[in-house]
C-alpha atoms as a PDB file:
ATOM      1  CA  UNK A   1     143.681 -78.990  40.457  1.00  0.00           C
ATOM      2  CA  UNK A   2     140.202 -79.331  41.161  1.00  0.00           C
ATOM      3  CA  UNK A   3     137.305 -78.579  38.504  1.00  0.00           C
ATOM      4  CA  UNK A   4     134.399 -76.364  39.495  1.00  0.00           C
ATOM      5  CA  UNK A   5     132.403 -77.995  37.523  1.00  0.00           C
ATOM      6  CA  UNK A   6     131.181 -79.267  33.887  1.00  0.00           C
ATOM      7  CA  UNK A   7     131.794 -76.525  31.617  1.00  0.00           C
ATOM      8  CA  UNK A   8     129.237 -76.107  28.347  1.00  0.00           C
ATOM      9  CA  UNK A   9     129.593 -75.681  25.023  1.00  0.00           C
ATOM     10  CA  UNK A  10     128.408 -72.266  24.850  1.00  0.00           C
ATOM     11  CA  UNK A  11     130.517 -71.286  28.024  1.00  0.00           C
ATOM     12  CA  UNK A  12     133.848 -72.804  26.217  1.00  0.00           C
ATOM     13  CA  UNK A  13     132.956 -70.529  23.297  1.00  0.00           C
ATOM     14  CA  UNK A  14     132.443 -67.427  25.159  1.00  0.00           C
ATOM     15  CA  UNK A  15     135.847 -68.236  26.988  1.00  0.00           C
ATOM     16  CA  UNK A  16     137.812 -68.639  23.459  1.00  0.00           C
ATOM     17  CA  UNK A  17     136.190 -65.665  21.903  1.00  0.00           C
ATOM     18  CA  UNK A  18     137.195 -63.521  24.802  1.00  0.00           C
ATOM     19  CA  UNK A  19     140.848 -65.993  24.163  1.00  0.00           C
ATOM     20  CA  UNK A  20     140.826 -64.435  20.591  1.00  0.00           C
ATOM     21  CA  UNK A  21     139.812 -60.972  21.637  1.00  0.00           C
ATOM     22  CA  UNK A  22     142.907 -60.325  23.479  1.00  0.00           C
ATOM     23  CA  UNK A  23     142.527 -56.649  25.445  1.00  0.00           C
ATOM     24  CA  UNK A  24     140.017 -55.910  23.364  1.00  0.00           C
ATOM     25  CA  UNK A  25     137.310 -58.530  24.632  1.00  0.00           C
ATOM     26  CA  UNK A  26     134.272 -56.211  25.581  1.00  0.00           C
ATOM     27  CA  UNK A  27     131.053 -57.455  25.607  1.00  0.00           C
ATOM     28  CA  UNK A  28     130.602 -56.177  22.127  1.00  0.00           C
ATOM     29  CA  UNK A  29     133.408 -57.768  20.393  1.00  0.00           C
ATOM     30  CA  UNK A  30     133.007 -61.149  22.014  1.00  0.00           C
ATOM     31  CA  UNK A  31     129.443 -61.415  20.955  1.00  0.00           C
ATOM     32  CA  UNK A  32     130.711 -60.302  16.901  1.00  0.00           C
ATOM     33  CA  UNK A  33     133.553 -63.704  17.535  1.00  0.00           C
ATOM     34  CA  UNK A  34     130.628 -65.568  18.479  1.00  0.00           C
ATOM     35  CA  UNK A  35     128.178 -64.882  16.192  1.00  0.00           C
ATOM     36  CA  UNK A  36     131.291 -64.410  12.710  1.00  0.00           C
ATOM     37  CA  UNK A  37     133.232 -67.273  13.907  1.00  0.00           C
ATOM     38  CA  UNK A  38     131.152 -69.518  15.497  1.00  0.00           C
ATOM     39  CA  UNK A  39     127.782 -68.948  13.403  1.00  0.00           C
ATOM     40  CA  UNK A  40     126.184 -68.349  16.311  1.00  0.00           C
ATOM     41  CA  UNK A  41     123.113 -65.786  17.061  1.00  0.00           C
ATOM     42  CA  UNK A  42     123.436 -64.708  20.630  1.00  0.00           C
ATOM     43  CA  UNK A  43     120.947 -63.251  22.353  1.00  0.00           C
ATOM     44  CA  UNK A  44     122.057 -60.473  25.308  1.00  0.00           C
ATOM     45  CA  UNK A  45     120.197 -62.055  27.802  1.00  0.00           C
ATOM     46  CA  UNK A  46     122.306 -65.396  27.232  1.00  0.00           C
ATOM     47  CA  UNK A  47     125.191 -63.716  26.697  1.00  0.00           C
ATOM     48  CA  UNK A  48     125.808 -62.059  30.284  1.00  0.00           C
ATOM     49  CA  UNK A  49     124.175 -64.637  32.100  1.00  0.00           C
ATOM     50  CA  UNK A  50     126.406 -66.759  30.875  1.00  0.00           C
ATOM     51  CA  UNK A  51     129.119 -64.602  31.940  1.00  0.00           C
ATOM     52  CA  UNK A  52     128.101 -63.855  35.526  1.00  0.00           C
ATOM     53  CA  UNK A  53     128.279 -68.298  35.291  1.00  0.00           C
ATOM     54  CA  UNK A  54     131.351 -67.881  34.293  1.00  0.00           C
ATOM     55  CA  UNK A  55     132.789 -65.019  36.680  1.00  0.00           C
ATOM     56  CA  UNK A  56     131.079 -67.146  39.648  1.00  0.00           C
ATOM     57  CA  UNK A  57     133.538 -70.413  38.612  1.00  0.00           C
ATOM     58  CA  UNK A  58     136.265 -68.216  38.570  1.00  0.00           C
ATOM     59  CA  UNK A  59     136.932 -68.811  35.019  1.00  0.00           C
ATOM     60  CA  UNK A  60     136.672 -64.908  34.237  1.00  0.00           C
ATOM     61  CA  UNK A  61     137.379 -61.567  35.290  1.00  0.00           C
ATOM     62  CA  UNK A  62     136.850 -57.784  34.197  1.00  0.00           C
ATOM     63  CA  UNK A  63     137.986 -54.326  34.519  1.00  0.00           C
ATOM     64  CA  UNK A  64     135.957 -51.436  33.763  1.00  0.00           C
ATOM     65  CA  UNK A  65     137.866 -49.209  31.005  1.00  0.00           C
ATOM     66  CA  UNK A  66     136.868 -45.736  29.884  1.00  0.00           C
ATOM     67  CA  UNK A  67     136.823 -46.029  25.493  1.00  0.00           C
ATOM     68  CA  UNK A  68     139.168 -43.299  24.497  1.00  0.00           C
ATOM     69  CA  UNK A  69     136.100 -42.619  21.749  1.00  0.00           C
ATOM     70  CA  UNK A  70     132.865 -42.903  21.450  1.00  0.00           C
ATOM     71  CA  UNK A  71     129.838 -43.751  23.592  1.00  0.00           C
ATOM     72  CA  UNK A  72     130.141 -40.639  25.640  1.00  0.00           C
ATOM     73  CA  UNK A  73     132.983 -42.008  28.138  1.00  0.00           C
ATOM     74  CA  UNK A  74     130.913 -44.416  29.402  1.00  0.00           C
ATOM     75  CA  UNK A  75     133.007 -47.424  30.422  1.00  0.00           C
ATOM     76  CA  UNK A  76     132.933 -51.019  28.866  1.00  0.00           C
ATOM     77  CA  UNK A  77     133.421 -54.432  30.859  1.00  0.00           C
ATOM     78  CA  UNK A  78     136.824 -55.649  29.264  1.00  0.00           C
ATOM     79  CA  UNK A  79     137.188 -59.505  30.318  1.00  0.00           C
ATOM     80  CA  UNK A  80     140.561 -61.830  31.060  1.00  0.00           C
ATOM     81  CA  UNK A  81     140.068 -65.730  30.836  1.00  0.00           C
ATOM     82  CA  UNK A  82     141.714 -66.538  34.074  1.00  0.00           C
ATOM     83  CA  UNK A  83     144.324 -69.559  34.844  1.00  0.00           C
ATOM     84  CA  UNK A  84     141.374 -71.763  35.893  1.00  0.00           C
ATOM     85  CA  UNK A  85     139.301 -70.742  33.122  1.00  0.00           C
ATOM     86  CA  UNK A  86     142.666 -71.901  30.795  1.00  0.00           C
ATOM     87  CA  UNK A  87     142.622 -75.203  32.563  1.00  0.00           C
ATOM     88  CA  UNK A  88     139.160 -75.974  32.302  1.00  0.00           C
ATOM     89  CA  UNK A  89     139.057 -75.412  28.619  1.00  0.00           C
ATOM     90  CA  UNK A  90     142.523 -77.404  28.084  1.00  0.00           C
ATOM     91  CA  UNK A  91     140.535 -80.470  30.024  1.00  0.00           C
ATOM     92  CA  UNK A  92     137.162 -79.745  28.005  1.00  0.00           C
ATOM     93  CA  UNK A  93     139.260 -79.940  24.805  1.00  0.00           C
ATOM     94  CA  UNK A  94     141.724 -83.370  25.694  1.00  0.00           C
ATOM     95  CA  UNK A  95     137.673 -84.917  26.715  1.00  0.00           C
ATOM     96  CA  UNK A  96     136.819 -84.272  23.659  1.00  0.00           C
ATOM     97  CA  UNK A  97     140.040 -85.063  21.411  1.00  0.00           C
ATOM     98  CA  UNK A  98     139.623 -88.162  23.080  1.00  0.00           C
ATOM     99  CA  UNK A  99     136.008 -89.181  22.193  1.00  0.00           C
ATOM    100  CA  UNK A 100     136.414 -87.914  18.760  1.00  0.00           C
ATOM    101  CA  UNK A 101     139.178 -90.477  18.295  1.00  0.00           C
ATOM    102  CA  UNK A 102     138.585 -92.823  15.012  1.00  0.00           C
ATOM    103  CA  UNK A 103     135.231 -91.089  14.381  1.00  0.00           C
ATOM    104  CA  UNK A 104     136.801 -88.472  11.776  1.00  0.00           C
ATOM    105  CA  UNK A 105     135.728 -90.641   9.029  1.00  0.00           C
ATOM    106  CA  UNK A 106     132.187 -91.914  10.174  1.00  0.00           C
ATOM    107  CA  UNK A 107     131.533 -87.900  10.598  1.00  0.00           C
ATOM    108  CA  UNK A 108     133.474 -86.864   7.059  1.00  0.00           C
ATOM    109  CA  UNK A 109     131.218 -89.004   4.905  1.00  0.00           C
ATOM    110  CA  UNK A 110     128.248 -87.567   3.050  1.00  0.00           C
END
């Protein structure tokens, strides 16, 4: 399959946080993975611009859902990593597996 193109570091984050969100990967909690898990700040600007990059290579989709509580039945952009998306981040991962070969210990020391 082809590749759409190089995908970032912050992109494969977002995709994995939205991964480890499950159904529950609205904007909100995907920004709390990034910034609890990944010790990241992230700014909203970043954030959805990012995600419309992401949405453009295919590598996401969303469906508007109604919250059952709170903010007033307004509805929240939940977000699926697609197939592609999957693939993209299994051949980001191998790249790097591979260039991190034999370097464990050069990077371990103190």
């Amino acid at each position: 399959m082809a590749s759409n193109g190089y995908l970032g570091e912050f992109e494969q984050m977002v995709l994995l946080a939205i991964m480890q969100g499950g159904e529950d990967a609205n904007a909100l909690h995907v920004r709390r993975e990034l910034e609890e898990n990944a010790n990241r700040s992230v700014t909203k600007g970043a954030f959805y611009t990012t995600l419309d990059r992401l949405e453009k290579k295919k590598y996401v989709t969303w469906k508007a859902r109604v919250p059952e509580s709170g903010r007033r039945g307004l509805a929240q952009r939940h977000f699926r990593v697609t197939p592609q998306g999957v693939d993209e981040l299994r051949k980001s991962r191998q790249a790097l597996l591979k260039l991190w070969r034999g370097l464990e210990g050069l990077l371990d020391a103190t």
